[in-house]
Protein backbone atom coordinates (compact mmCIF):
# COMPACT_ATOMS: atom_id res chain seq x y z
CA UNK A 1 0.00 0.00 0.00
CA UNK A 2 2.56 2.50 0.45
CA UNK A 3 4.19 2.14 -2.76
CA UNK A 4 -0.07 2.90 -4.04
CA UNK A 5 0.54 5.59 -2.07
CA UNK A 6 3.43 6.93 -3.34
CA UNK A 7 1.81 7.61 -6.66
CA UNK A 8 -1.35 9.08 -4.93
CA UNK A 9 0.50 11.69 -3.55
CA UNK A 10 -0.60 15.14 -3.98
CA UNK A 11 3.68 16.12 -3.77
CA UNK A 12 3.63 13.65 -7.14
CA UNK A 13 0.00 14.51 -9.25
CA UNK A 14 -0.19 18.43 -8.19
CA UNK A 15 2.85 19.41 -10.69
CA UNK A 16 1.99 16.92 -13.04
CA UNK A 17 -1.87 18.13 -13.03
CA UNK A 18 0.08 21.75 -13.42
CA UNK A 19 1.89 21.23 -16.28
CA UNK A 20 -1.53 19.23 -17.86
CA UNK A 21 -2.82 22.86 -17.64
CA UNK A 22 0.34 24.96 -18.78
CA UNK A 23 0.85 22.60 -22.17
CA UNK A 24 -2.68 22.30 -23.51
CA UNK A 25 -2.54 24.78 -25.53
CA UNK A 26 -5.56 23.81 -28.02
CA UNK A 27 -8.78 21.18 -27.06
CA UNK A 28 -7.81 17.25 -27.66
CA UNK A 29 -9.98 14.30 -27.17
CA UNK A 30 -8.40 11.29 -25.45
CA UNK A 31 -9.34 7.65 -25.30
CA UNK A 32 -8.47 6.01 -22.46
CA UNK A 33 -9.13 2.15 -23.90
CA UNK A 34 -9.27 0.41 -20.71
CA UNK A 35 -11.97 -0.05 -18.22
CA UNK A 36 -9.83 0.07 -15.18
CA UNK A 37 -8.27 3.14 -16.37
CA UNK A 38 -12.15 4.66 -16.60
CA UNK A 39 -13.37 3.57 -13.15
CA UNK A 40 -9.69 5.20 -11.61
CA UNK A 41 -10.44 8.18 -13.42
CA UNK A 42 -13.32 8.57 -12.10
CA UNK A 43 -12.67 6.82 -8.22
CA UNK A 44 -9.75 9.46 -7.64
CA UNK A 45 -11.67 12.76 -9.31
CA UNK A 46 -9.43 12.78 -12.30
CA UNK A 47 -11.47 14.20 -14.63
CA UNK A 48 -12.30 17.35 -11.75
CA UNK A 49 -8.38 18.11 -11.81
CA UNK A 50 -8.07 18.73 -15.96
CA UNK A 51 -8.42 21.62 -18.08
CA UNK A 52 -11.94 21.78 -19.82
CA UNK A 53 -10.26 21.14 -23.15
CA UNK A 54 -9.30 18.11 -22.27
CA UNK A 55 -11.60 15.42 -23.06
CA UNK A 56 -11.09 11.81 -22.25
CA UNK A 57 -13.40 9.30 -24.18
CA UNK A 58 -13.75 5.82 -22.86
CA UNK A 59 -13.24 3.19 -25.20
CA UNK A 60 -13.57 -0.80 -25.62
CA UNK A 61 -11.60 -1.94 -22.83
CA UNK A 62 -14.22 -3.67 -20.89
CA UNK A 63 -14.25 -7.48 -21.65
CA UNK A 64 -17.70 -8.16 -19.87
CA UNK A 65 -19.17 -5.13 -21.89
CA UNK A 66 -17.66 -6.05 -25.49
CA UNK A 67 -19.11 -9.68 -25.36
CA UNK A 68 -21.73 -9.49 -27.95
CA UNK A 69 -25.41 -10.90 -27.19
CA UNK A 70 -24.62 -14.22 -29.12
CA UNK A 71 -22.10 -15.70 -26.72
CA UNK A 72 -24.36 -14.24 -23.83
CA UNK A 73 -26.77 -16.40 -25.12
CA UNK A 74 -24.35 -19.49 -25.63
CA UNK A 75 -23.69 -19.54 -22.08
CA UNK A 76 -27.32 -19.17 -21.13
CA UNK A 77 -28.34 -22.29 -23.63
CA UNK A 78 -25.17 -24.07 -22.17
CA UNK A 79 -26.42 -22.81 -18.15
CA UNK A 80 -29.67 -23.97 -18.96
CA UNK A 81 -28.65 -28.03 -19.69
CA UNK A 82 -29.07 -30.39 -16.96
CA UNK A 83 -25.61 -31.61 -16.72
CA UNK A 84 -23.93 -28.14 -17.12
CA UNK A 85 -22.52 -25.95 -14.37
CA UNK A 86 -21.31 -22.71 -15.20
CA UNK A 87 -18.43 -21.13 -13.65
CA UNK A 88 -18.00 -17.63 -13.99
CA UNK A 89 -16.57 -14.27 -12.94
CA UNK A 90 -19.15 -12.70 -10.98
CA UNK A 91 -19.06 -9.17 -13.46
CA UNK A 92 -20.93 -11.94 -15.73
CA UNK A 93 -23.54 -12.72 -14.62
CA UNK A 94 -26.25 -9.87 -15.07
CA UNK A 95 -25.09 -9.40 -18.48
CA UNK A 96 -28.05 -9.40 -20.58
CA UNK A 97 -28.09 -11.47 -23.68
CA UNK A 98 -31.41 -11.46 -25.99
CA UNK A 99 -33.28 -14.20 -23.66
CA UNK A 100 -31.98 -13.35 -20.47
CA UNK A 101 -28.60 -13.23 -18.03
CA UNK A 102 -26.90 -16.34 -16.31
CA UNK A 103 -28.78 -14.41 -13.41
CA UNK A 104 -31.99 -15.42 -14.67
CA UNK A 105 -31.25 -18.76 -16.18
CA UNK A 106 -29.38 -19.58 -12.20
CA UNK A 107 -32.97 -18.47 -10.81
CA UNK A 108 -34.77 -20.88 -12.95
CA UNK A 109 -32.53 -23.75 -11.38
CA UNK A 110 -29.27 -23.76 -13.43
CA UNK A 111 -26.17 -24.23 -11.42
CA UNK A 112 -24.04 -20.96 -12.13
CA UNK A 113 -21.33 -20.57 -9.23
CA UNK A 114 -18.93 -17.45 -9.38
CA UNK A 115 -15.12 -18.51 -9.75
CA UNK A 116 -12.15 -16.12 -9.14
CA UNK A 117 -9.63 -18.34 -11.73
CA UNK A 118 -10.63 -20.23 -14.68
CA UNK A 119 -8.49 -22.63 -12.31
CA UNK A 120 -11.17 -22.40 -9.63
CA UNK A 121 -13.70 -23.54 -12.82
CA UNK A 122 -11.05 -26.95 -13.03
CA UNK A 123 -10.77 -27.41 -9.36
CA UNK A 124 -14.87 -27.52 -9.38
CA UNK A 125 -14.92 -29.74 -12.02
CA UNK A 126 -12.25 -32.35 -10.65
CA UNK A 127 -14.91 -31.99 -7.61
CA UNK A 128 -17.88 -32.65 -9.72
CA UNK A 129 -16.70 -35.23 -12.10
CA UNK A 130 -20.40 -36.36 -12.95
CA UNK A 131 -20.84 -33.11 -14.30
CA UNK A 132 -19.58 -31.25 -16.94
CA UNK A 133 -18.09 -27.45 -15.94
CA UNK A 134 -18.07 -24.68 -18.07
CA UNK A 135 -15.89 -21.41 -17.88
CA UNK A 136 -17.39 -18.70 -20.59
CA UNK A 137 -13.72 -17.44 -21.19
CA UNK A 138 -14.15 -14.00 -22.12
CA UNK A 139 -11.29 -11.34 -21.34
CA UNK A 140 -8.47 -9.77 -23.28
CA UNK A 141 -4.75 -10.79 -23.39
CA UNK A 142 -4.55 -9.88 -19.77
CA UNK A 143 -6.70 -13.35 -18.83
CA UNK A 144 -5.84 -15.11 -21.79
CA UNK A 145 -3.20 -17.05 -20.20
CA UNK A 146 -4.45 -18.27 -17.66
CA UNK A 147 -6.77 -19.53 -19.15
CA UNK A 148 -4.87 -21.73 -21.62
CA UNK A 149 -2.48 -22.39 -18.89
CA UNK A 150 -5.84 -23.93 -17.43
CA UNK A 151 -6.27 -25.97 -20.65
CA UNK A 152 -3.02 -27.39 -20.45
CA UNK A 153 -3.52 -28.19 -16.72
CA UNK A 154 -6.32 -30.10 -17.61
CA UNK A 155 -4.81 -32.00 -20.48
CA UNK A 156 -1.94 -33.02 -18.26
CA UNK A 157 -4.54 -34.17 -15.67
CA UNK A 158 -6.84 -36.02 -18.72
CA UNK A 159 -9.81 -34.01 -16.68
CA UNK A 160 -12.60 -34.87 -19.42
CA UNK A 161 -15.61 -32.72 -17.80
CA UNK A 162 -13.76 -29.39 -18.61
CA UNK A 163 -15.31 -27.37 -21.21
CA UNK A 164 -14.66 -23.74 -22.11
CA UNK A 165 -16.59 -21.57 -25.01
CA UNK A 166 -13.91 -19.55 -26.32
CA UNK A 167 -14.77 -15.26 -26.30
CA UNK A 168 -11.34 -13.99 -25.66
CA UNK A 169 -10.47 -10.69 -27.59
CA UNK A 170 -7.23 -9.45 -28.50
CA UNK A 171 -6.96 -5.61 -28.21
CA UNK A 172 -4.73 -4.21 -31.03
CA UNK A 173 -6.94 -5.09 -33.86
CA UNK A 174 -9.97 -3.42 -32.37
CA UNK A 175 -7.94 -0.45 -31.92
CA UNK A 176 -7.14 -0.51 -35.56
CA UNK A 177 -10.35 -0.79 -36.41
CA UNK A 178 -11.62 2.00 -33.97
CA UNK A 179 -9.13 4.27 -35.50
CA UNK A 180 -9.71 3.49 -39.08
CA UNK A 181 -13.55 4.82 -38.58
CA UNK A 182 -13.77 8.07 -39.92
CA UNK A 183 -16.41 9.56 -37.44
CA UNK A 184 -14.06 9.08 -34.45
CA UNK A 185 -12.16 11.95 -33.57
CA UNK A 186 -9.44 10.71 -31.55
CA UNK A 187 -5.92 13.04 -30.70
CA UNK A 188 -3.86 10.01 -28.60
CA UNK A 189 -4.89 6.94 -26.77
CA UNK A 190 -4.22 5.87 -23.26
CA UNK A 191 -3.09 2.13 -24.04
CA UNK A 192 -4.14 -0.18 -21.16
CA UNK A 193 -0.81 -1.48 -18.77
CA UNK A 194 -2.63 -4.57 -17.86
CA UNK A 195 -2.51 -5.99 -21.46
CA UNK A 196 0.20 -4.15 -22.64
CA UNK A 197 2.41 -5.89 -19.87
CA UNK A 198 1.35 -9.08 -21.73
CA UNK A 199 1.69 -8.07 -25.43
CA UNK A 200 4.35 -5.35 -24.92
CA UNK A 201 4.49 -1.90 -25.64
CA UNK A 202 5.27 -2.84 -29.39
CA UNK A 203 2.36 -3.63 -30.22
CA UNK A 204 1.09 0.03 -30.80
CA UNK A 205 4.32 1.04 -32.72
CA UNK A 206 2.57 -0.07 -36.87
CA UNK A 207 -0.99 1.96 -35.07
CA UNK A 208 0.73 5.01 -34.06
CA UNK A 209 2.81 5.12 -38.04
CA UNK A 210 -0.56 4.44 -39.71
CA UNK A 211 -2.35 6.38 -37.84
CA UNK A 212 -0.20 9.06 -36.84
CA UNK A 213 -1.20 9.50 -33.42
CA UNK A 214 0.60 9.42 -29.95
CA UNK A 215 0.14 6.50 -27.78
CA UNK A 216 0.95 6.24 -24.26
CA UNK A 217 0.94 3.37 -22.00
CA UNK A 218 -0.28 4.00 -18.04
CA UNK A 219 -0.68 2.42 -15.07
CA UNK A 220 -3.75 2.90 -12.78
CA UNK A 221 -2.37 5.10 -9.75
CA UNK A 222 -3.35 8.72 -10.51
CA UNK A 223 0.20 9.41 -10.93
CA UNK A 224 0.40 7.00 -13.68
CA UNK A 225 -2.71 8.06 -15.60
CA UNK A 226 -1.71 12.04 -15.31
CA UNK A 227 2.13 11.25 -16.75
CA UNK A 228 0.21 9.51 -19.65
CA UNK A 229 -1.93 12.48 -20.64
CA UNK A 230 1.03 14.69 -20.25
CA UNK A 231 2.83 12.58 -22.56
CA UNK A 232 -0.35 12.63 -25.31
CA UNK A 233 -0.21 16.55 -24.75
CA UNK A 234 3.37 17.03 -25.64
CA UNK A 235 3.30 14.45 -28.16
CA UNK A 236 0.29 16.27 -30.27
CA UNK A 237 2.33 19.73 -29.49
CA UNK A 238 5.54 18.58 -30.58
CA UNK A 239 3.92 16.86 -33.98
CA UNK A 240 5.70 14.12 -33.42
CA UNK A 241 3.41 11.08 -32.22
CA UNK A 242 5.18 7.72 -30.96
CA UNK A 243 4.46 4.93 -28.28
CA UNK A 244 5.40 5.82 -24.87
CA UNK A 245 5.68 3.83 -22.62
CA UNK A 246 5.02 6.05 -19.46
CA UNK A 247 4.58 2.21 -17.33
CA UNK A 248 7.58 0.91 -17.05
CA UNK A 249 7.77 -0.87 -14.14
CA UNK A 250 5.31 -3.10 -15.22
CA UNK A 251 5.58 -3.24 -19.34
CA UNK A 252 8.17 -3.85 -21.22
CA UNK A 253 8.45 -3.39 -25.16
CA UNK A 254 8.58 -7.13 -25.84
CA UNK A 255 5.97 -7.73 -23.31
CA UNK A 256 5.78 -11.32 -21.12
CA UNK A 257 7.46 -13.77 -24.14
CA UNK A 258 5.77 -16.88 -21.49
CA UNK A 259 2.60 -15.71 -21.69
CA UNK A 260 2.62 -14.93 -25.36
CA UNK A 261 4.48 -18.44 -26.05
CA UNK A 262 0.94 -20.00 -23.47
CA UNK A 263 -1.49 -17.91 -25.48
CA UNK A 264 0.13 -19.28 -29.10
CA UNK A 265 0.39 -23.08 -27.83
CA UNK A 266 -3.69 -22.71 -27.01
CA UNK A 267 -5.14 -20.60 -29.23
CA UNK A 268 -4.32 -19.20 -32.73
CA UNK A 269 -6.57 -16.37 -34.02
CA UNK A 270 -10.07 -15.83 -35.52
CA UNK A 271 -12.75 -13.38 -36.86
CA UNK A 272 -14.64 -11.96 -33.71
CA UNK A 273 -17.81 -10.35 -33.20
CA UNK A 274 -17.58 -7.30 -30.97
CA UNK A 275 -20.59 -5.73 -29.14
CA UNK A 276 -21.03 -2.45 -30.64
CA UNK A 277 -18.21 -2.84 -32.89
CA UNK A 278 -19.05 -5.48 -35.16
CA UNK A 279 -16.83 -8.24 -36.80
CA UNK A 280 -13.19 -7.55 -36.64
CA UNK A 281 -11.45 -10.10 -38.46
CA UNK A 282 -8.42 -11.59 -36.83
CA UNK A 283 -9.37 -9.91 -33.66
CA UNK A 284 -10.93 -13.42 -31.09
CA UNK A 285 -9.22 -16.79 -30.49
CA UNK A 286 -10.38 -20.05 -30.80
CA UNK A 287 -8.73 -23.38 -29.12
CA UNK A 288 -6.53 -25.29 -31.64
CA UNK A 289 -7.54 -28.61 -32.99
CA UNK A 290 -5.48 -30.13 -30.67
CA UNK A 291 -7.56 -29.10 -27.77
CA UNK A 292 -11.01 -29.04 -29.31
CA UNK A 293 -11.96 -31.37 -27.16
CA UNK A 294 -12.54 -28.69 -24.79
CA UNK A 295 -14.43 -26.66 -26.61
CA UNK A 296 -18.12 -26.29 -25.09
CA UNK A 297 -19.52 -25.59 -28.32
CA UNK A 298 -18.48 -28.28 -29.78
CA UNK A 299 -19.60 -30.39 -26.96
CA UNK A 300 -23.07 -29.30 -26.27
CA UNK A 301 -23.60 -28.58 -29.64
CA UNK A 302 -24.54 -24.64 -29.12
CA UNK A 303 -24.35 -22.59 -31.90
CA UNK A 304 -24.18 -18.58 -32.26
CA UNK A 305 -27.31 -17.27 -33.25
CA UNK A 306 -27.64 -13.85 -34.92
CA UNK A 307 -28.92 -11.37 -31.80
CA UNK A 308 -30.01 -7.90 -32.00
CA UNK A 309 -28.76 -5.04 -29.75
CA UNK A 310 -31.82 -4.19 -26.90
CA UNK A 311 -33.62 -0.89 -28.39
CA UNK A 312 -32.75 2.36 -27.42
CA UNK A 313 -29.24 1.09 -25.67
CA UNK A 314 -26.31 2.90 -26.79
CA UNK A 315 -23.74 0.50 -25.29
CA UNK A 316 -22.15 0.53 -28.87
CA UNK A 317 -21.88 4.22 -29.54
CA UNK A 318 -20.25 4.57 -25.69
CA UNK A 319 -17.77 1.74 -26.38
CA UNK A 320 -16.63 3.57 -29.71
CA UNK A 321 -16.33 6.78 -27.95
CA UNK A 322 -19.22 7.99 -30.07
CA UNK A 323 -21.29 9.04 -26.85
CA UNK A 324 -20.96 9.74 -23.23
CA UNK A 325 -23.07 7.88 -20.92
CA UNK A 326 -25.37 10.79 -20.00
CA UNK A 327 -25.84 10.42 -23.82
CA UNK A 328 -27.94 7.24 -23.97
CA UNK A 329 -31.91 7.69 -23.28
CA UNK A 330 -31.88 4.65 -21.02
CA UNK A 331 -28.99 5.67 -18.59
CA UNK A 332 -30.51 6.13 -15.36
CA UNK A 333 -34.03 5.52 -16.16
CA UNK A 334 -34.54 2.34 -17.81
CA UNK A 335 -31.16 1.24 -17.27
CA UNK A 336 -29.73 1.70 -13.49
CA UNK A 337 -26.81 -0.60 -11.87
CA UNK A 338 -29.61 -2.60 -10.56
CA UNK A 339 -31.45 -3.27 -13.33
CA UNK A 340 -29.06 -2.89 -16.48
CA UNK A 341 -30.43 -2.90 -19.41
CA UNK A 342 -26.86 -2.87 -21.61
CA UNK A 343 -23.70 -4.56 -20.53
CA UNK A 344 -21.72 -1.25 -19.79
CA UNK A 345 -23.80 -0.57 -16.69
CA UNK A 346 -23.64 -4.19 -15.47
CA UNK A 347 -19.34 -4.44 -15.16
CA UNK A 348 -17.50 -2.41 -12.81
CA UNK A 349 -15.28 -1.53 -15.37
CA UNK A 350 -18.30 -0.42 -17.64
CA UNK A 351 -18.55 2.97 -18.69
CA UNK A 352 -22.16 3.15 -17.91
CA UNK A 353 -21.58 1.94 -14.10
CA UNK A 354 -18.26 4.26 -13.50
CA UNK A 355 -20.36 7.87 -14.37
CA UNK A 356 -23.36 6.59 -12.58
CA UNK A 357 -21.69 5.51 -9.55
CA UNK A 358 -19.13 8.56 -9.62
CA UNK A 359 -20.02 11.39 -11.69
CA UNK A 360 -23.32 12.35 -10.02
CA UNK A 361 -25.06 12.46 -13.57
CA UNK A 362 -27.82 10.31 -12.59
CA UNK A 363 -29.94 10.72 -15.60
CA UNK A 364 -29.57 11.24 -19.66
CA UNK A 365 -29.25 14.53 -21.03
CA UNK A 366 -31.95 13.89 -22.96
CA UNK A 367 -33.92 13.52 -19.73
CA UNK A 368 -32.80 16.40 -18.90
CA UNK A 369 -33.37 18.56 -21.81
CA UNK A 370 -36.83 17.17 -21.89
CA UNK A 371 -38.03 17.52 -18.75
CA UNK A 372 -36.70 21.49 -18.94
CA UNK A 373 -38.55 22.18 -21.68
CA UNK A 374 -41.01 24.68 -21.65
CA UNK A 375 -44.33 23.52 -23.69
């Protein structure tokens, strides 16, 4: 805790917060990509302490929130088998697909149990060996790895009753694709240090030559995320945008080669449907053939059916930066933290749930604008 402290510090963040406000010398919109960067934003009053030119976008850096309806719905059909248990994060759960949440399916009488480890999921299923356990393994490449070193545990073990349905996402090629839309107006990123200690700074070095814009990896201590905006600023002043790497003493350019080497022995790439985003090809991972016999899909026989976004939700427009919670019709009416409606409200790294819970905007805009309207 002291060493969290030590990057708390008002003796660290008040110069850095000054010279924030002494460089920005014309407005610039930020994306900070991950969802743990959002909800410390927002937990330490970030966003109270910067210039009003500077505007920080959230972007797709919520797994639990990018997980499209389909695979929602593959874990429901797969809860909702009598031999099945589920084993799950608990961020999970609510997420709505388009016939219900694990929530609802575990209320009709489907076991769903909340694991902290995909390892937890094996240790259940070694447990349970009449049944067959299922971990929906969604997550980017900072879960990734365990969860194929969880594959190869079981495959050393011969544990047969271990089934996974693959929704990983990999988190350069959405970026790519975020960036190549023409409607986002984006002056730097604020890469994520939670995958980027996994896939190594590098990774952002062919987005920020295409794209010509400054990238800067950040930790989550306040300290951390103000040295990364500071870095976007003087990177868009000088003209001369790069990948910084403002983290570390966590991330490295290479990244973790064992991980990477875990991922690649597990997985190998594939198309992947993004909530609010679409396809993006190359951008999911599926198990390779020689470990499709852990593959839930497979298995049960579940396949992805096409799925519609719930109406009115703007989950997709938030997640692309498009919007701003306050944005979306259904924030804080229809859709509250206790009864989402989209999946950014139901994660605690969702957009949705971070400005309700912090910002004191407690309904839409449009609410707003509506219900001060003179007739």
């Amino acid at each position: 805790m002291k060493c969290a402290d030590e990057f708390r510090s008002r003796a660290i963040t008040a110069p850095l917060v000054e010279e924030i406000i002494r460089s920005l010398v014309r407005p610039l919109r930020i994306m900070e990509v991950c969802g743990t960067h959002t909800m410390s934003i927002f937990r330490h009053g970030i966003r109270s302490l910067l210039p009003e030119g500077l505007t920080l976008l959230s972007g797709p850096g919520c797994p639990v929130c990018v997980t499209p309806a389909s695979h929602i719905d593959a874990f429901v059909a797969a809860a909702n088998l009598a031999q099945v248990t589920i084993a799950t994060f608990g961020d999970l759960i609510r997420v709505p697909g388009s016939n219900g949440s694990l929530a609802t399916a575990r209320a009709g009488g489907a076991r769903v149990e909340i694991v902290y480890s995909p390892m937890d999921a094996l240790t259940l299923a070694q447990q349970e060996p009449e049944r067959l356990v299922l971990f929906p393994a969604i997550g980017f490449e900072t879960t990734i790895p365990t969860i194929a070193a969880t594959i190869l545990q079981a495959e050393r073990l011969g544990i047969e009753n271990f089934l996974i349905i693959a929704a990983s996402k990999t988190m350069p090629q959405a970026l790519e694709a975020l960036m190549a839309d023409p409607e986002l107006q984006v002056d730097g990123l604020l890469c994520p240090g939670h995958v980027s200690a996994i896939i190594g700074s590098d990774a952002y070095l062919r987005m920020a030559e295409r794209y010509h814009l400054g990238c800067a990896v950040a930790g989550f201590e306040p300290a951390d995320i103000l040295a990364g905006l500071l870095s976007l600023i003087r990177q868009h002043n000088e003209g001369t945008p790069k990948v910084d790497n403002c983290y570390t003493r966590v991330v490295s350019p290479e990244g973790n080669l064992k991980a990477q080497s875990l991922i690649n022995e597990v997985f190998m790439p594939a198309d992947s449907e993004w909530r609010g985003l679409g396809v993006i090809p190359g951008s999911g991972l599926v198990l390779r053939e020689k470990y499709s016999r852990f593959d839930g899909m497979l298995r049960l026989e579940i396949p992805l059916q096409p799925t519609s976004e719930t109406k009115g939700c703007r989950c997709g427009d938030i997640l692309k930066g498009r919007l701003l919670p306050p944005d979306c019709p259904l924030y804080g009416a229809a859709c509250t933290p206790l009864q989402p409606v989209g999946p950014c409200m139901v994660s605690n790294e969702g957009t949705c749930a971070a400005y309700y819970r912090y910002s004191g905007q407690k309904v839409s805009h449009r609410k707003i604008a509506k219900d001060t309207t003179t007739p």
